[in-house]
Protein backbone atom coordinates (compact mmCIF):
# COMPACT_ATOMS: atom_id res chain seq x y z
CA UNK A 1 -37.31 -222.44 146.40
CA UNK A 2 -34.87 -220.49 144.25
CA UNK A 3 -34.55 -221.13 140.86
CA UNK A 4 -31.86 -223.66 140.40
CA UNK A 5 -32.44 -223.68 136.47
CA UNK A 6 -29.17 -221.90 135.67
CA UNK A 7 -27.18 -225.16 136.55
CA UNK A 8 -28.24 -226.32 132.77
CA UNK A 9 -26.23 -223.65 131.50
CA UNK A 10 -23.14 -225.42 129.35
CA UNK A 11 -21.14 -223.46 132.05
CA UNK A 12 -20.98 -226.49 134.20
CA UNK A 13 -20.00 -230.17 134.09
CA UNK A 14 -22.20 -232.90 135.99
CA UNK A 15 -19.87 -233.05 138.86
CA UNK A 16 -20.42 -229.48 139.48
CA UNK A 17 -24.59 -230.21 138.88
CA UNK A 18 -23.71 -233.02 141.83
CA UNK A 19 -21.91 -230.66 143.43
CA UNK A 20 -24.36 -227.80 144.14
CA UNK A 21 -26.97 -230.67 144.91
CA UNK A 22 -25.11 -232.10 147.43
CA UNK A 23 -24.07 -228.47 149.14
CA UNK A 24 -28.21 -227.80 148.61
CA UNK A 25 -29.27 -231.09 150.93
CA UNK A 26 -26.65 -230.33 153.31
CA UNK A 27 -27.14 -226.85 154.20
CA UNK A 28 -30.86 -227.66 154.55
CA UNK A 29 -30.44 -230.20 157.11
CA UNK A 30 -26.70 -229.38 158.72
CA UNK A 31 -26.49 -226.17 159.38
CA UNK A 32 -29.68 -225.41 161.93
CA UNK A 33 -29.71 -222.80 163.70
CA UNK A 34 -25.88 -220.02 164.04
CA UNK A 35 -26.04 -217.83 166.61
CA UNK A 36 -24.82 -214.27 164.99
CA UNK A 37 -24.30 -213.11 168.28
CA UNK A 38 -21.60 -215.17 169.03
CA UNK A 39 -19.57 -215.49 165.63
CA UNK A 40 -16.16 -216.89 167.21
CA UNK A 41 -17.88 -219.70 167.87
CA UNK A 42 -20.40 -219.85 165.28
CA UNK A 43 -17.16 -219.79 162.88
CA UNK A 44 -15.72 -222.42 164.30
CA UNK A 45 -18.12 -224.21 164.63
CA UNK A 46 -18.87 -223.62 160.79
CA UNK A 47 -15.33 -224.46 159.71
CA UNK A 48 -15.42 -227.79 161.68
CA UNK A 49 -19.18 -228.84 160.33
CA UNK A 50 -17.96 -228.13 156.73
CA UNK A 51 -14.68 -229.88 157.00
CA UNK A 52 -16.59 -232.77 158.48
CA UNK A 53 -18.39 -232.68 154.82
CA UNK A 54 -15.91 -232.34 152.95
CA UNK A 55 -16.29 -229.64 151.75
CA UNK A 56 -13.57 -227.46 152.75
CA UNK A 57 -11.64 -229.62 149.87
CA UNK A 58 -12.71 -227.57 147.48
CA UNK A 59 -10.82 -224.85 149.13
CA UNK A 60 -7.26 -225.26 148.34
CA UNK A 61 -5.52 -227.72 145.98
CA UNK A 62 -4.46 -231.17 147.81
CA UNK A 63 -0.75 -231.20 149.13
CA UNK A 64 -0.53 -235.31 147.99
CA UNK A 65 -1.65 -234.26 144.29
CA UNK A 66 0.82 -232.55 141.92
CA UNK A 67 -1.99 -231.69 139.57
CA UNK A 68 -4.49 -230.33 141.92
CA UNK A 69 -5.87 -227.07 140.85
CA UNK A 70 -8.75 -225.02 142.59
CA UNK A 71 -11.99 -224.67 140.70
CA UNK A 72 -13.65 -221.86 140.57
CA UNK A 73 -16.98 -222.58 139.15
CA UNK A 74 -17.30 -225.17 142.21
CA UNK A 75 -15.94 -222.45 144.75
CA UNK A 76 -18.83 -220.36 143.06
CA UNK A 77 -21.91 -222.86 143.46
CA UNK A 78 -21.08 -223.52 146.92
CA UNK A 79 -20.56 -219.77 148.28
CA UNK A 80 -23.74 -219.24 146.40
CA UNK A 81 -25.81 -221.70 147.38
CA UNK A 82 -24.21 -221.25 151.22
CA UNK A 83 -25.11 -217.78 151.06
CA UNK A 84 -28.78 -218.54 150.38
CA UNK A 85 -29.25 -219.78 153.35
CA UNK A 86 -27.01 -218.13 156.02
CA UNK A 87 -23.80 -215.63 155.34
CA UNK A 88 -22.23 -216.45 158.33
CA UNK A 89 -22.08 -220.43 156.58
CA UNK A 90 -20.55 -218.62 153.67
CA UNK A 91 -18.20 -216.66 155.01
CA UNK A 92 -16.21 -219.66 156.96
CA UNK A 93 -16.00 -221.12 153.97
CA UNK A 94 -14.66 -218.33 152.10
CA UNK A 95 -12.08 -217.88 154.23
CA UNK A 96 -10.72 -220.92 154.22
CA UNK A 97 -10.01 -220.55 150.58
CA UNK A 98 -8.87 -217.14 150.51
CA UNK A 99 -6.83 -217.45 153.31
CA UNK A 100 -4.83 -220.17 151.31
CA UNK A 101 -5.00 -219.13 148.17
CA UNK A 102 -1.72 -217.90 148.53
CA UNK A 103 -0.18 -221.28 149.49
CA UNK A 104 -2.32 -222.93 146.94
CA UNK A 105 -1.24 -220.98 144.06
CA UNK A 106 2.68 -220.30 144.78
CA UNK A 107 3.41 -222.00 148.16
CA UNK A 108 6.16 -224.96 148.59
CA UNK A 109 5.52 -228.39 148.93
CA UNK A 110 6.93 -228.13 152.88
CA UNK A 111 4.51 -225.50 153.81
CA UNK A 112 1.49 -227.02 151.81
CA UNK A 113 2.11 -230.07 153.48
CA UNK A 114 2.33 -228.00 157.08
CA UNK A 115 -0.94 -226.34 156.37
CA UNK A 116 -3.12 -227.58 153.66
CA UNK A 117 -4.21 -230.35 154.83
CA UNK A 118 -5.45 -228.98 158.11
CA UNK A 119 -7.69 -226.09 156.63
CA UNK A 120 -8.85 -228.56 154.23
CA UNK A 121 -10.38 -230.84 156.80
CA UNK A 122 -11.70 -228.10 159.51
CA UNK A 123 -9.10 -228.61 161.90
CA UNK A 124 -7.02 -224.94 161.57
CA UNK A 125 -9.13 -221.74 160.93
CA UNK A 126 -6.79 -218.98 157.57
CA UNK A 127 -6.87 -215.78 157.33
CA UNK A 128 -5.89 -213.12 154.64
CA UNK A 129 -3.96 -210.34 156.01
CA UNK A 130 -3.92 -207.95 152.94
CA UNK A 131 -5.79 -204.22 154.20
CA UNK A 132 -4.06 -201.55 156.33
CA UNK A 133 -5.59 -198.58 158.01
CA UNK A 134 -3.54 -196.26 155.51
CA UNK A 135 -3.31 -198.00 152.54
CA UNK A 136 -6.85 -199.43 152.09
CA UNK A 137 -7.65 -200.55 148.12
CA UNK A 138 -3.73 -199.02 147.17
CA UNK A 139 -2.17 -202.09 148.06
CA UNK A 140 0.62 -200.88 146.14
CA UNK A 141 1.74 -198.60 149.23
CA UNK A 142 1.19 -200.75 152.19
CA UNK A 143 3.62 -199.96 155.34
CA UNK A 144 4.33 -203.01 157.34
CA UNK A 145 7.78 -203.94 157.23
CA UNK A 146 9.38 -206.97 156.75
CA UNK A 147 13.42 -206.81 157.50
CA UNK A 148 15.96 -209.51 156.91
CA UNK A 149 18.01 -210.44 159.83
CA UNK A 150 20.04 -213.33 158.96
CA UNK A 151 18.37 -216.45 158.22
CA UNK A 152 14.91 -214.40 159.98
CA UNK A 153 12.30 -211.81 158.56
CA UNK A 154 11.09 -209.12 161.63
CA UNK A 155 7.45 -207.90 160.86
CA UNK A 156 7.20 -204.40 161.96
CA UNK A 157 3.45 -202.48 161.29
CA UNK A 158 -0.06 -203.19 161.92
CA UNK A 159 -2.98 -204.78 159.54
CA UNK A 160 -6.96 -204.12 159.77
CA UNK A 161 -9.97 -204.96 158.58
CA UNK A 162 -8.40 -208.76 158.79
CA UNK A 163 -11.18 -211.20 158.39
CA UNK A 164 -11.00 -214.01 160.99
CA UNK A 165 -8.63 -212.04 163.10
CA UNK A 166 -8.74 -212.99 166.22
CA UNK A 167 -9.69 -217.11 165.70
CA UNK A 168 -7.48 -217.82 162.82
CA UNK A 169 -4.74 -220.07 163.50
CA UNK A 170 -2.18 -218.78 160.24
CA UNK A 171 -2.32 -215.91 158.62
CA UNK A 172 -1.10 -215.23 155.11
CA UNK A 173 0.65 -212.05 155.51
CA UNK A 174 1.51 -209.35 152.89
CA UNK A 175 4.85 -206.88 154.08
CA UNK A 176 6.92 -204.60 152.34
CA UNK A 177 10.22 -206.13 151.78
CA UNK A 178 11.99 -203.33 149.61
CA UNK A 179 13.43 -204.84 146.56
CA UNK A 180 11.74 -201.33 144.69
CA UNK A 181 9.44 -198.84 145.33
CA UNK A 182 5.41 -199.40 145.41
CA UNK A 183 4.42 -202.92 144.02
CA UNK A 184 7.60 -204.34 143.15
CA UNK A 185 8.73 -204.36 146.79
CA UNK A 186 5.98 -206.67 148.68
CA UNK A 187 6.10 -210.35 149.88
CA UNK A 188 4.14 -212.60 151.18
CA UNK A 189 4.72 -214.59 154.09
CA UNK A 190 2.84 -217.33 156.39
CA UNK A 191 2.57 -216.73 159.70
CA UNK A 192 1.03 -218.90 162.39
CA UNK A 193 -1.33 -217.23 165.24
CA UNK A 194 0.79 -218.31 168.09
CA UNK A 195 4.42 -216.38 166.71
CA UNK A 196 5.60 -213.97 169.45
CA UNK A 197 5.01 -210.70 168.47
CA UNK A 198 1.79 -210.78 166.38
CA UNK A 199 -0.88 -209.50 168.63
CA UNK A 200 -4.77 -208.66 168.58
CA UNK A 201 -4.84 -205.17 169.07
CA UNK A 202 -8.40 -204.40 168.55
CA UNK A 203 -11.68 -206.67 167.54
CA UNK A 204 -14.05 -204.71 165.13
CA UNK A 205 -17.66 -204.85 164.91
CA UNK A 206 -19.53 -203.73 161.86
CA UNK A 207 -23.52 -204.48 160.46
CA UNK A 208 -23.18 -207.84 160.00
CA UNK A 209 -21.17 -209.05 162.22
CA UNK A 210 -18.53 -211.60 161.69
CA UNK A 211 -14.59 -212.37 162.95
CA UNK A 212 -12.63 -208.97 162.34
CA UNK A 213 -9.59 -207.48 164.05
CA UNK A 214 -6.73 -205.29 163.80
CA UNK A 215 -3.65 -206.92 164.09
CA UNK A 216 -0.08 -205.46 165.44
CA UNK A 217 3.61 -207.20 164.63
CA UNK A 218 5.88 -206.16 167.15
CA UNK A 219 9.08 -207.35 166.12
CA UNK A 220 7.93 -210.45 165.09
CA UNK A 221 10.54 -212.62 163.84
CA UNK A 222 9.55 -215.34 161.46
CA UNK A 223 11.74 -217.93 159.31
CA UNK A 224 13.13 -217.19 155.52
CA UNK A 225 10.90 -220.70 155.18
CA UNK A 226 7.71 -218.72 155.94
CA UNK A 227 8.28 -216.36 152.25
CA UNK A 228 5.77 -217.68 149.99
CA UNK A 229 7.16 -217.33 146.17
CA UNK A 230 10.02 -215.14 145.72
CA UNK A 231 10.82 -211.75 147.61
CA UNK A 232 8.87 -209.34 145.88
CA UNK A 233 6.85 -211.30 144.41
CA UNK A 234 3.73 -210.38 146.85
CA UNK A 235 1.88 -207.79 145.05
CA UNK A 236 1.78 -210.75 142.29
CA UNK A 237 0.80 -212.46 144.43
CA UNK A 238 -2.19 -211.38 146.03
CA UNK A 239 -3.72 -210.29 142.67
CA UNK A 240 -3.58 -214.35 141.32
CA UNK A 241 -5.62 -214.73 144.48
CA UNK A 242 -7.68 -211.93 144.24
CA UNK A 243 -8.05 -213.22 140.51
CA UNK A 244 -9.20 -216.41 142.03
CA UNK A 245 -11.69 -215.30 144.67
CA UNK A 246 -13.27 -212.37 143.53
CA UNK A 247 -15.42 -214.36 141.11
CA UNK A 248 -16.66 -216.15 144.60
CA UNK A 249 -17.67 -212.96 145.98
CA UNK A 250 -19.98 -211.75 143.30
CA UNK A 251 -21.17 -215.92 143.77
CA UNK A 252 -22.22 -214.81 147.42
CA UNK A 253 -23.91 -211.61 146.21
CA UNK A 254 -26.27 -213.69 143.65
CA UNK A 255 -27.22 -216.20 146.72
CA UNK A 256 -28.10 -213.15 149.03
CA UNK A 257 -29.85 -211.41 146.19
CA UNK A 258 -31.84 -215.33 145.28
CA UNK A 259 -32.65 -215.47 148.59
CA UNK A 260 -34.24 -212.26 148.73
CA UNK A 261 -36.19 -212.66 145.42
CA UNK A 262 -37.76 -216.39 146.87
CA UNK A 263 -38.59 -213.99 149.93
CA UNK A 264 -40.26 -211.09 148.16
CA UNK A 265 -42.28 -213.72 145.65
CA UNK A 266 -43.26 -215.21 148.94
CA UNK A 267 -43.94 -212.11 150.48
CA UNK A 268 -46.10 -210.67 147.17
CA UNK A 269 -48.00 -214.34 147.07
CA UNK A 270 -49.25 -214.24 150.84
CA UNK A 271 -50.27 -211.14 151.57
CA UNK A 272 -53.52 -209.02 150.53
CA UNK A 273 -53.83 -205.70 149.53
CA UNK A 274 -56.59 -203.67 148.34
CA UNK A 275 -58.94 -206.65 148.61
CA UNK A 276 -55.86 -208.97 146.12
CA UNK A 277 -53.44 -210.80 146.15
CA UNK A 278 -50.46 -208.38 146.56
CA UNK A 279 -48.58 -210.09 143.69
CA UNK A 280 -51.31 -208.33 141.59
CA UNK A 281 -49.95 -205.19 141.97
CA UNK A 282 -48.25 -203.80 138.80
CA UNK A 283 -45.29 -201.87 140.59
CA UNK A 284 -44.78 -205.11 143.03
CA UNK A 285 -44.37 -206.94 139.52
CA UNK A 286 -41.96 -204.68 137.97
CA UNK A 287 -40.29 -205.18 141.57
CA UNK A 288 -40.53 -208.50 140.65
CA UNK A 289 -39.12 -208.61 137.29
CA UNK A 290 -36.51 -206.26 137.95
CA UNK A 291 -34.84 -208.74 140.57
CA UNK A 292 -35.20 -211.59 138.65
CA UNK A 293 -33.49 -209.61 135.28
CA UNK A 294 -30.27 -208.78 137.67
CA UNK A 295 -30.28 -211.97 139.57
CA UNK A 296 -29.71 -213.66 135.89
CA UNK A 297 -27.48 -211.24 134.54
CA UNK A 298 -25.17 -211.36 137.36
CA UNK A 299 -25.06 -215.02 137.57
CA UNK A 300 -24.10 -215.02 133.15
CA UNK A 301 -21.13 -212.74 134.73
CA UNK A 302 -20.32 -215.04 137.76
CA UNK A 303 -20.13 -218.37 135.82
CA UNK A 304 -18.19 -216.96 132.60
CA UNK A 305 -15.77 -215.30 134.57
CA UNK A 306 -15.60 -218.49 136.81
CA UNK A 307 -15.62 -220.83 133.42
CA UNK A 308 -12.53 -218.81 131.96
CA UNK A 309 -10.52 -219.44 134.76
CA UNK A 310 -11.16 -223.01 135.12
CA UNK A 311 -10.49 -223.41 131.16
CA UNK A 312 -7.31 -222.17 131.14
CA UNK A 313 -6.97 -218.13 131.39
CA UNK A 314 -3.87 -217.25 132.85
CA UNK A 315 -5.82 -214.09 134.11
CA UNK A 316 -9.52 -212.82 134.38
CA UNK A 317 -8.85 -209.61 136.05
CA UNK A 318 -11.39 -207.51 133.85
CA UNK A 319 -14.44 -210.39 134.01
CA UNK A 320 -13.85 -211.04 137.83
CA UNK A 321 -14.44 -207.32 137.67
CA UNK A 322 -16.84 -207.29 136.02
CA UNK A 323 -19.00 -210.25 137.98
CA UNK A 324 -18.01 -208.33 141.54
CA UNK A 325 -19.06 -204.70 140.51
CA UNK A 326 -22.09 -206.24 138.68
CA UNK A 327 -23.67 -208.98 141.29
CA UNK A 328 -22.47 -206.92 144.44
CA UNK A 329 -24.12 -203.52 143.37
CA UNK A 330 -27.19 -205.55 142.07
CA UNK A 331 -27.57 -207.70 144.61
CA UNK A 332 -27.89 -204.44 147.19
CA UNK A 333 -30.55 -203.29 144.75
CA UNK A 334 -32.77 -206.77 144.53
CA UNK A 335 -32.46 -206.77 148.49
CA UNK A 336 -33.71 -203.11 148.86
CA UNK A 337 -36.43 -204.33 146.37
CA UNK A 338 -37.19 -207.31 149.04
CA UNK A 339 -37.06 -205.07 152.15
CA UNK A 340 -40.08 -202.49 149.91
CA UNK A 341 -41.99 -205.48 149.62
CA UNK A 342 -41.97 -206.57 153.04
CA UNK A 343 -42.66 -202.46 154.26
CA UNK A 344 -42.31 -202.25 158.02
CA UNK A 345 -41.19 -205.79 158.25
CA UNK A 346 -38.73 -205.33 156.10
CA UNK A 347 -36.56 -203.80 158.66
CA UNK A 348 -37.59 -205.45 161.56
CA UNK A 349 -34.55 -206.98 163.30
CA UNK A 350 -33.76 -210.56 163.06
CA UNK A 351 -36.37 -211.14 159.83
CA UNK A 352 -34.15 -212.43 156.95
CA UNK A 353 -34.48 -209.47 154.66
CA UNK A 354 -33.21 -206.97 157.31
CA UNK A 355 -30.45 -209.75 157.44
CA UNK A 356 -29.50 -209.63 154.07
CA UNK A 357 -29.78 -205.87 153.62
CA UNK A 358 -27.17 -205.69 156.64
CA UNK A 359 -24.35 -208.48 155.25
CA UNK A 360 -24.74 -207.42 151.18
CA UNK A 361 -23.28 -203.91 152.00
CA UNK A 362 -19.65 -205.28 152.88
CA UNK A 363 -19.34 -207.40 149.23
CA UNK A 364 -19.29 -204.00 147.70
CA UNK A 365 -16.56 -203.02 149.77
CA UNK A 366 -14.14 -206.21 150.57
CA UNK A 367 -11.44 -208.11 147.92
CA UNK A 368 -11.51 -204.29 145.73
CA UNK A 369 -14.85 -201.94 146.31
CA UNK A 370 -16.71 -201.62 143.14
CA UNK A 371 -14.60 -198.02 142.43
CA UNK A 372 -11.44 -200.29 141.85
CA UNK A 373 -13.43 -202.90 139.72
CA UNK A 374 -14.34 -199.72 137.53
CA UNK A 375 -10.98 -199.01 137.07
CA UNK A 376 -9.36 -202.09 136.39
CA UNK A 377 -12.46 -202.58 133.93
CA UNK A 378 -11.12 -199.42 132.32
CA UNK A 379 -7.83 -199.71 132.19
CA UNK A 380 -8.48 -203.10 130.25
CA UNK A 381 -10.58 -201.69 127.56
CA UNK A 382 -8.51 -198.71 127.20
CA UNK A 383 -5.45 -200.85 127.22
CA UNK A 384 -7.08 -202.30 123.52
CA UNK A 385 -6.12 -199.64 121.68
């Protein structure tokens, strides 16, 4: 059982002590077995099962509520604790979030109302459409093109990398408009799945598999209604978001890397070595105490970064940084702790710590590798002076 003890921390409110309880009893007996094999329809299958829950509302703010804010420490708690027990379960419900963020932060009432309320419940699948081939973490210089004609935009260019490509019914889509050069001259823009012209050039497969494609626009003509904010305004844009969400993915890291620390102490507690317990060991115990020192230290970074947000900070940029580079790089070294533990079953396919050392590698890549996170950690502090 992992150690739920940090949920004491004055971090966290009741409802979000509820909260993670409730997520806890309802992985454990909801989400069975997910066929990785087959992740279009373990996804959606995912998306539906957790909008049944409810808890998909925790996702984006509610269209009929003025005041309705996302929080962050609950996004955290339940990408954690879904992460625990499967990453595919995690990821659905990531996306959902991130793939709204954008409407949630900056989006009108009309198009909150069109969408909102249908990610919210399970019934329409977001994506994020951020990455190109190109470009990569200098979002600054994306290519694809947004042109006004008339009262129409035409999206010209491709996108990659695009989580949930392929099954995702809208797509919050980042273009270069050209009000200035580099940053200044991005929007943002919603566009559903079915507009003529957006096609699903390629589906990607990677370690740990999961919904991915590259995506083309081929003169695809949306609506001035489908801008989100204010031309321009894009590159703002998806930083807020990334500002929101990037505290969640260091929350994922710390449930692979708790998951891997229940399955080494597990692990070091069953087997016998040497005519002992293996838990005897000295270097199994500095394993040991080495996980559980990173698995805390991310999680102080996690929930402070997640706590500042929900308490007012207009931006967290440098502790989200800090909680990504911190639980993602740590959490990769806790798991290759696990997999030494568990020697040659370690990487036998299909045993959970082969799982987890397969899906961890991506966190450290995805929503800014850790080589961005050092430099917008540096720029901060150097930025003081």
């Amino acid at each position: 059982m992992a150690d739920r003890s940090f949920l004491a921390w004055p971090f966290f409110e009741d409802r979000h002590r509820q909260l993670a309880d409730d997520v806890e009893t309802w992985a454990g007996t909801s989400l069975g077995h997910i066929d990785h094999n087959d992740t279009d329809a373990a996804c959606r299958d995912l998306v539906r099962k957790l909008g049944e829950a409810g808890h998909l509302l925790h996702t984006a703010t509610d269209p009929a509520d003025a005041s309705s804010k996302l929080d962050v420490r609950s996004l955290c708690l339940i990408r954690e604790t879904l992460a625990r027990h499967d990453g595919l379960a995690d990821f659905a419900f990531a996306m959902q979030g991130l793939g709204t963020g954008a409407l949630s932060l900056f989006g009108t009432d009309v198009q909150k109302q069109a969408w909102l309320n249908r990610t919210r419940s399970g019934n329409a699948i977001s994506a994020f459409a951020l990455s190109e081939a190109q470009s990569g973490s200098d979002v600054a210089h994306m290519e694809l093109s947004a042109t006004r004609d008339g009262d129409d935009y035409i999206l010209s260019g491709e996108k990659t990398w695009i989580s949930n490509g392929g099954i995702a019914d809208v797509y919050t889509l980042f273009a270069r408009t050209g009000e200035a050069a580099g940053a200044k001259g991005i929007s943002a823009f919603i566009v559903p799945a079915d507009t003529p012209g957006l096609v699903i050039a390629e589906r990607l497969d990677v370690i740990a598999p999961h919904p991915l494609a590259r995506l083309v626009f081929d003169n695809c003509r949306v609506a001035a209604s489908a801008l989100v904010g204010a031309p321009g305004q894009g590159f703002r844009i998806a930083m807020s978001v990334l500002d929101v969400f990037r505290s969640t993915v260091a929350a994922a890291a710390l449930g692979f890397a708790r998951r891997a620390l229940d399955e080494a102490v597990s692990r070091a507690n069953g087997r016998h070595l040497f005519g002992a317990p293996m838990s005897d060991l000295q270097m199994v115990q500095g394993h040991i105490a080495d996980m559980a020192l990173d698995i805390d230290a991310a999680a102080l970074l996690v929930y402070r970064a997640a706590w500042l947000k929900d308490n007012g900070a207009e931006r967290v940029s440098r502790e989200a940084a800090m909680a990504k580079l911190y639980a993602t790089d740590h959490a990769q070294s806790v798991i290759d702790k696990a997999v030494q533990i568990h020697g040659g079953d370690g990487v036998r396919k299909g045993s959970v710590v082969e799982r987890l050392y397969r899906e961890i590698r991506a966190l450290r890549i995805y929503e800014g590798a850790s080589d961005v996170q050092k430099i917008i950690i540096a720029r901060h502090e150097l930025a003081r002076n």
